[in-house]
Protein backbone atom coordinates (compact mmCIF):
# COMPACT_ATOMS: atom_id res chain seq x y z
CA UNK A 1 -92.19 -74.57 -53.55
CA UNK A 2 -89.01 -75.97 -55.19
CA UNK A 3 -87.20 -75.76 -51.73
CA UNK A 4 -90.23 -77.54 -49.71
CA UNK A 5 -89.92 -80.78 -52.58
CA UNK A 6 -86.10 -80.73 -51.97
CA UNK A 7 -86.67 -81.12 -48.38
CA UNK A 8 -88.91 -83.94 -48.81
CA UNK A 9 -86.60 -85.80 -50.81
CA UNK A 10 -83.83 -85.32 -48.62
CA UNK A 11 -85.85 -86.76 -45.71
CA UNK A 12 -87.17 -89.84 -47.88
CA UNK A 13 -83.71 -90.20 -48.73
CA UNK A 14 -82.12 -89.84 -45.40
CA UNK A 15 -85.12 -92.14 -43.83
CA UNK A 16 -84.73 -94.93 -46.39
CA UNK A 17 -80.69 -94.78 -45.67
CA UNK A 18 -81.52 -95.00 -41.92
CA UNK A 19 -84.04 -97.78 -42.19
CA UNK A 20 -80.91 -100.08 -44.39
CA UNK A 21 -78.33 -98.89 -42.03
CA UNK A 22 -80.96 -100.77 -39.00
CA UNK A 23 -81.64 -103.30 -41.41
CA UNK A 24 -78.17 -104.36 -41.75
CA UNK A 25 -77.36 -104.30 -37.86
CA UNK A 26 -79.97 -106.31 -37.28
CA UNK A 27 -78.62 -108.68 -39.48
CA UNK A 28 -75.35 -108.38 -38.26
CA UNK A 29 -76.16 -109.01 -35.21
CA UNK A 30 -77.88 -113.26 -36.13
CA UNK A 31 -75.14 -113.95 -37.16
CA UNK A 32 -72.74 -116.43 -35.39
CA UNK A 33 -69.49 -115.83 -34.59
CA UNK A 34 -68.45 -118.75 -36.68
CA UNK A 35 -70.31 -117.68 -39.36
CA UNK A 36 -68.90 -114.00 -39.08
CA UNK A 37 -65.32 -114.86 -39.12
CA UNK A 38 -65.49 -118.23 -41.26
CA UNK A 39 -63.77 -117.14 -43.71
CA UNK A 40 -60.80 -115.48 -41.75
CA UNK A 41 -60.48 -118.67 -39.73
CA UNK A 42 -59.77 -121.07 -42.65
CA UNK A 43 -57.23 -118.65 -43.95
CA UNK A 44 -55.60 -118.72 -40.67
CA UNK A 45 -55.98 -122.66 -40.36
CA UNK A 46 -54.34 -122.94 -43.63
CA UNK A 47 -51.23 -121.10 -42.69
């Protein structure tokens, strides 16, 4: 019984880890490139 509740939380744990991880590429990926790199371009602008 105690192993069958550890498994469960592992997979809610593992699926709510995979589900950010998606989350994150998908907002990776709307990003511009300007807005990506914005940062590192001014520093570079600067020098």
């Amino acid at each position: 019984m105690r192993r069958l509740v550890f498994v469960i939380a592992l997979l809610a744990v593992a699926t709510a880890g995979i589900s950010a991880s998606f989350a994150a590429v998908h907002h990776a990926k709307t990003l511009t490139f300007a807005e990506r790199f914005a940062p590192a371009l001014d520093l570079m602008a600067k020098q």
